[in-house]
Protein backbone atom coordinates (compact mmCIF):
# COMPACT_ATOMS: atom_id res chain seq x y z
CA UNK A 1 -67.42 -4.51 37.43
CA UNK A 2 -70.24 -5.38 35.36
CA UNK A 3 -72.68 -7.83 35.36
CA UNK A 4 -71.49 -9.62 32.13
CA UNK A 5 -67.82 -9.32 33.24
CA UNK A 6 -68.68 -10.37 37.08
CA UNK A 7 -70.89 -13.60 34.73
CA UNK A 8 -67.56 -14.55 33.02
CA UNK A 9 -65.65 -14.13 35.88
CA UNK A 10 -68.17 -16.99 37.64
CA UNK A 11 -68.40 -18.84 34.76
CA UNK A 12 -64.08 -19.25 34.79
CA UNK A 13 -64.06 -19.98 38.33
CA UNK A 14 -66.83 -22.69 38.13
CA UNK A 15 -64.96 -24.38 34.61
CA UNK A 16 -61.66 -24.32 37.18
CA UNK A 17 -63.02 -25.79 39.80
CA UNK A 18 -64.63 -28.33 37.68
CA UNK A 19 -61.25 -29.20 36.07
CA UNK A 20 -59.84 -29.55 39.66
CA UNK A 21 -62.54 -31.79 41.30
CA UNK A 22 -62.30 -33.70 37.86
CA UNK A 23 -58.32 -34.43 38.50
CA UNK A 24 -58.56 -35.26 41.99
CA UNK A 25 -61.55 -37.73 41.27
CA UNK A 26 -59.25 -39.10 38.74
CA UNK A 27 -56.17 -39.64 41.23
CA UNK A 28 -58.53 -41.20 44.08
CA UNK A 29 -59.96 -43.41 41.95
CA UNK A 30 -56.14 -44.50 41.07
CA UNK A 31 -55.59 -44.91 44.70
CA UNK A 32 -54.39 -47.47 46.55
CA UNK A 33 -53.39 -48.53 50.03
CA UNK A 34 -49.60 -49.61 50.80
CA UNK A 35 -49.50 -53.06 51.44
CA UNK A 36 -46.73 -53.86 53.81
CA UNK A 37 -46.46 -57.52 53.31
CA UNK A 38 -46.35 -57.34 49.72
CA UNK A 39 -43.01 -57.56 47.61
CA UNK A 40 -42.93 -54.38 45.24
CA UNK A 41 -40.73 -54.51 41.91
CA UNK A 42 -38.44 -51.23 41.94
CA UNK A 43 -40.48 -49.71 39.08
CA UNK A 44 -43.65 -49.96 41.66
CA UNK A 45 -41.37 -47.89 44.13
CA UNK A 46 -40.70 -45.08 41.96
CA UNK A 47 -42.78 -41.97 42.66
């Protein structure tokens, strides 16, 4: 492998991982706790 291919290779992985860290901050920051006492409509339920 060369150095230019092994370079593009890095760059991919690093633009993927990116992508990935990007989407999982995005979901955490949607998150939020189950509240037990609290009365849920059935559209809230749905996964």
């Amino acid at each position: 492998m060369t150095s230019s291919e092994y370079d593009a290779l890095v760059a991919a992985a690093a633009q993927r991982y990116a992508n990935s860290a990007g989407m999982v901050e995005a979901s955490l920051r949607r998150y939020r706790p189950f509240d037990v006492p609290r009365t849920y409509s059935a559209g809230e339920l749905e996964p």
